[in-house]
Protein backbone atom coordinates (compact mmCIF):
# COMPACT_ATOMS: atom_id res chain seq x y z
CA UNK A 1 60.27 62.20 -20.37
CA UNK A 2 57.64 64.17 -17.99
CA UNK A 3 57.72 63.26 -14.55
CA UNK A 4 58.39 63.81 -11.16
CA UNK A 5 60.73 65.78 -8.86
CA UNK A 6 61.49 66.30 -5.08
CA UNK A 7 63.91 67.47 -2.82
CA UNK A 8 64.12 67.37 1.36
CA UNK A 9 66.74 68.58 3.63
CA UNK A 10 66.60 67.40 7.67
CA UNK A 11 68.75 71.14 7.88
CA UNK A 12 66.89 73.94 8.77
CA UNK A 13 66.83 75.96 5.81
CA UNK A 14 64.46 76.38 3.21
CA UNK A 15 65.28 75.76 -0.35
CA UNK A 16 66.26 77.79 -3.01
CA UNK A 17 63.60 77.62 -5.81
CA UNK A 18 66.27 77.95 -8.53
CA UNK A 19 67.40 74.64 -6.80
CA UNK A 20 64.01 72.79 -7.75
CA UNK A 21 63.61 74.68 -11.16
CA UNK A 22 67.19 73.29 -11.86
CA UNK A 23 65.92 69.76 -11.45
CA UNK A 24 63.27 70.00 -13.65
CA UNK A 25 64.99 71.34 -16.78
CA UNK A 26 66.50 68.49 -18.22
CA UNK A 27 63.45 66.57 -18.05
CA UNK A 28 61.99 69.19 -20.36
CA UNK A 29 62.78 67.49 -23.66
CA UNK A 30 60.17 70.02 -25.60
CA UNK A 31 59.00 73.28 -25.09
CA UNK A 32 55.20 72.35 -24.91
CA UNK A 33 55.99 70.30 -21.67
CA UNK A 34 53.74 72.15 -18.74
CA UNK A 35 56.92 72.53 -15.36
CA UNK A 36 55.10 73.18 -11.95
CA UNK A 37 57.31 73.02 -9.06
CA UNK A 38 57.25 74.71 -5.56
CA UNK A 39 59.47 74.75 -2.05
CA UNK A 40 58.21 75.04 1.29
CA UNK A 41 60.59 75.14 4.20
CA UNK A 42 63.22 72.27 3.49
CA UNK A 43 60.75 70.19 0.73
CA UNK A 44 60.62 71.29 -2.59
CA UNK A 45 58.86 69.70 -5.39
CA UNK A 46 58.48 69.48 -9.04
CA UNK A 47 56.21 67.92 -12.06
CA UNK A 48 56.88 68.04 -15.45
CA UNK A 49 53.85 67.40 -17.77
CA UNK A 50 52.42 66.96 -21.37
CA UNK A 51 50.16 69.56 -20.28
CA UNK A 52 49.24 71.54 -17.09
CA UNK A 53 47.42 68.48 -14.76
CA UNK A 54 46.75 66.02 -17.52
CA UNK A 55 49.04 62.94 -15.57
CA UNK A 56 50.10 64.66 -12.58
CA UNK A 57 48.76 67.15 -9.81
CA UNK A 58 49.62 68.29 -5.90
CA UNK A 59 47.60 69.15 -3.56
CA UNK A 60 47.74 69.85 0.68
CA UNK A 61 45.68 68.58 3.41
CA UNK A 62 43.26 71.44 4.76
CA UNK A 63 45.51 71.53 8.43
CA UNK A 64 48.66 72.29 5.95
CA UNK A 65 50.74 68.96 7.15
CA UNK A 66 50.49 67.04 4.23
CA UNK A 67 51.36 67.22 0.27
CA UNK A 68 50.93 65.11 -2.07
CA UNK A 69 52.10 65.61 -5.10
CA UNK A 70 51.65 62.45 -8.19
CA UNK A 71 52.91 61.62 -11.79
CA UNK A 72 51.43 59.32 -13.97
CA UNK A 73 48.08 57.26 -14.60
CA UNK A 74 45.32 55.32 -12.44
CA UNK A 75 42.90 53.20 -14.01
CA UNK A 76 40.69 52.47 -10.90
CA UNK A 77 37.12 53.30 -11.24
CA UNK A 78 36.86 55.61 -8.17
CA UNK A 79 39.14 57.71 -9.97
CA UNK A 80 37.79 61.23 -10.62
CA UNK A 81 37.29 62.51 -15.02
CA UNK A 82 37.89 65.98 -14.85
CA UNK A 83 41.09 66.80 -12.43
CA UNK A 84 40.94 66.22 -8.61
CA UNK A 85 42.82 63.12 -8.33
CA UNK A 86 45.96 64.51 -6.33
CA UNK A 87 42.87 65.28 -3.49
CA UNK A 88 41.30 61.98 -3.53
CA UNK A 89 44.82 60.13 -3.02
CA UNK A 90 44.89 62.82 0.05
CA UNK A 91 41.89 61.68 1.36
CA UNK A 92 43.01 57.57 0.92
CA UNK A 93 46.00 58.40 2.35
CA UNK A 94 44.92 60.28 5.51
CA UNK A 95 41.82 57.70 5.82
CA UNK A 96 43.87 54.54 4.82
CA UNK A 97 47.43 55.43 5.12
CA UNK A 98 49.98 54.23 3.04
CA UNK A 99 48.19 51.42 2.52
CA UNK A 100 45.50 53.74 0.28
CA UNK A 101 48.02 54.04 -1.51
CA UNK A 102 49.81 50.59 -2.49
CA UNK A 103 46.39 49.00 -4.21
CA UNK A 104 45.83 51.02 -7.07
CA UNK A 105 45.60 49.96 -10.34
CA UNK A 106 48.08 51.80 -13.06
CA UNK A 107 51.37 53.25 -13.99
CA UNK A 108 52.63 55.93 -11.20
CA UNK A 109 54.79 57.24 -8.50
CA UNK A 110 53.39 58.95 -5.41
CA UNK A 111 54.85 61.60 -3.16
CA UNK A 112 53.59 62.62 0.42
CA UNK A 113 55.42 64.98 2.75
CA UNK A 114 54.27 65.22 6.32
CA UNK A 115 55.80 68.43 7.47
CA UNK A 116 54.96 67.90 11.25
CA UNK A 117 56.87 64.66 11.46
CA UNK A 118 59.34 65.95 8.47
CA UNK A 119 58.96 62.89 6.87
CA UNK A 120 58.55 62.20 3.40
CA UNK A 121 56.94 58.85 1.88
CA UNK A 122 57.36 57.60 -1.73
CA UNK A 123 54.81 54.72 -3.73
CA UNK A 124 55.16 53.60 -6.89
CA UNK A 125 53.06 50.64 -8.89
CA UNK A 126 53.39 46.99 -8.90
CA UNK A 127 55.61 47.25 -12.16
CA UNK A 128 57.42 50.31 -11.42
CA UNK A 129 56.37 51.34 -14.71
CA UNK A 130 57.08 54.62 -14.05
CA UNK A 131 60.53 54.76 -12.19
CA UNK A 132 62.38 57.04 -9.73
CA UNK A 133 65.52 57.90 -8.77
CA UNK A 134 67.03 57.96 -5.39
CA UNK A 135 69.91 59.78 -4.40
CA UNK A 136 70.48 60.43 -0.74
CA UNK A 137 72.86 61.41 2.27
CA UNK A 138 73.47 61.92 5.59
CA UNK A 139 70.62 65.24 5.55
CA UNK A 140 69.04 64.99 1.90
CA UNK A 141 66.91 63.26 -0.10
CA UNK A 142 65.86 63.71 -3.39
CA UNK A 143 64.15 62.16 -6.15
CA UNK A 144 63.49 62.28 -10.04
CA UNK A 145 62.03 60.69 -12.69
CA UNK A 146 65.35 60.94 -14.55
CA UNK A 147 68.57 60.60 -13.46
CA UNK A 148 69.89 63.47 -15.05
CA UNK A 149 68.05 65.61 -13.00
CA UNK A 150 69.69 64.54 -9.93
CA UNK A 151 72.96 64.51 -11.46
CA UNK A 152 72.39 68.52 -11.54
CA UNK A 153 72.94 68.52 -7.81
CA UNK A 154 76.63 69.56 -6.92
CA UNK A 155 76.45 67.05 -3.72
CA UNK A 156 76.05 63.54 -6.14
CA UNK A 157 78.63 62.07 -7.52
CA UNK A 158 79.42 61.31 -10.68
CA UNK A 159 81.53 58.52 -10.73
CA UNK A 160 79.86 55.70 -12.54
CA UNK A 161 78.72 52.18 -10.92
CA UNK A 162 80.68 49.52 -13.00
CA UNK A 163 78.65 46.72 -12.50
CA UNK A 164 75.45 48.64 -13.72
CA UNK A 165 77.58 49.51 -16.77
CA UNK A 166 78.38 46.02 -17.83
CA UNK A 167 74.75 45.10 -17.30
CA UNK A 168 74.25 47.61 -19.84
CA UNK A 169 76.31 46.49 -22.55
CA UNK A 170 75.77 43.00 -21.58
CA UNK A 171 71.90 42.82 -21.69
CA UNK A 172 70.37 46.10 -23.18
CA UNK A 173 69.15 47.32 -19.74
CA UNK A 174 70.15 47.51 -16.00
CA UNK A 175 69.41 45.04 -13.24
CA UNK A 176 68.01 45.22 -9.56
CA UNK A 177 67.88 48.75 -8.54
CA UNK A 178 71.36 49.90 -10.09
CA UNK A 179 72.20 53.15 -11.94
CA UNK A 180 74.67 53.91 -14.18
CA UNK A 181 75.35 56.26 -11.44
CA UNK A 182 76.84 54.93 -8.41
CA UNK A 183 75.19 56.56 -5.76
CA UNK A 184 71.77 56.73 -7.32
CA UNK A 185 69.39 53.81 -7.04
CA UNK A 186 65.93 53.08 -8.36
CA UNK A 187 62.70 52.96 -6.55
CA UNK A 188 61.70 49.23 -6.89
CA UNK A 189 58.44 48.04 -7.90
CA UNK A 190 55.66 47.52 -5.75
CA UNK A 191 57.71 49.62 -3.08
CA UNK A 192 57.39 52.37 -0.28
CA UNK A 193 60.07 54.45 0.74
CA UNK A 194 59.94 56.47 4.06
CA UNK A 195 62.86 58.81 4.63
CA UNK A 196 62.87 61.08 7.84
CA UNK A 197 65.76 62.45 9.24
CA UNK A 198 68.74 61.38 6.79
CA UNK A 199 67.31 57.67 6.89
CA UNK A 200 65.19 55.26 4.82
């Protein structure tokens, strides 16, 4: 399934690009998918796409502090035809805040790092139609569409969260914000997530 990627270390060390390339591999299911990802300092990013920009983009605020980077679709009627989305959810957000965010209409998950505050912000829609994966510790974060592509990452653990298992077998399909991994949670619906310095 295309989708989203990102990775943030409070350490002072930038990443490894291999690192972020990693992450979006197994979310490359065929070899027409479009991968873009990038690092910069301790924030990498990734999108993986039917085709180069068609539901995602990234972009960075003129000054440099800010990327956003999106997956997905919105339906509002503000919102640009032909590419330039990922800059007019820059503008909303520097305008509005996260709030220019939180009120659009459609299926998506939003990413904005702030790299003078090192804080990084995560949006997704009312129905968390399009879900994300949280995995974090005491000085990362990181995020994916799929949870196989954090399970790539040496530091999370594999051992398997019972309860979400049962739910599983029991109903067809996980409850509340449970993996079948037991450090890895989902991104609500209708939530934002603001993780600076090893805490949400």
């Amino acid at each position: 399934m295309p989708g989203l990627i990102g990775y943030v270390t409070s350490e002072d060390r930038p990443l490894s690009p291999s690192l972020i390339r990693a992450m979006a591999q197994p979310m490359v299911h065929r070899p027409t998918y479009q991968v873009q990802t990038r690092t910069e300092g301790g924030f990498g990013w990734g999108t993986v796409d039917l085709s180069a920009g068609r539901q995602s983009g990234f972009t960075r605020s003129a000054d440099g502090r800010y990327i956003l980077v999106w997956f997905g679709a919105i339906y509002d009627t503000w919102v640009p035809r032909e590419g330039g989305l990922a800059e007019v959810l820059l503008k909303r957000w520097t305008e509005q805040g996260v709030r220019g965010l939180t009120d659009l209409n459609g299926e998506y998950v939003i990413a904005v790092w702030d790299s003078v505050e090192r804080r990084a912000t995560l949006t997704n829609d009312r129905l968390g139609l399009k879900r994300l994966h949280l995995w974090r510790n005491g000085t990362t974060f990181a995020w994916a569409s799929e949870l196989k592509s954090l399970a790539v990452l040496p530091q999370v653990s594999r051992a398997i969260d019972e309860q979400a298992l049962a739910e599983l077998l029991t109903f067809g399909h996980l409850q509340d914000d449970r993996t079948l991994l037991r450090d890895v949670k989902l991104l609500p619906p209708a939530s934002v997530l603001t993780w600076r310095d090893g805490s949400t």
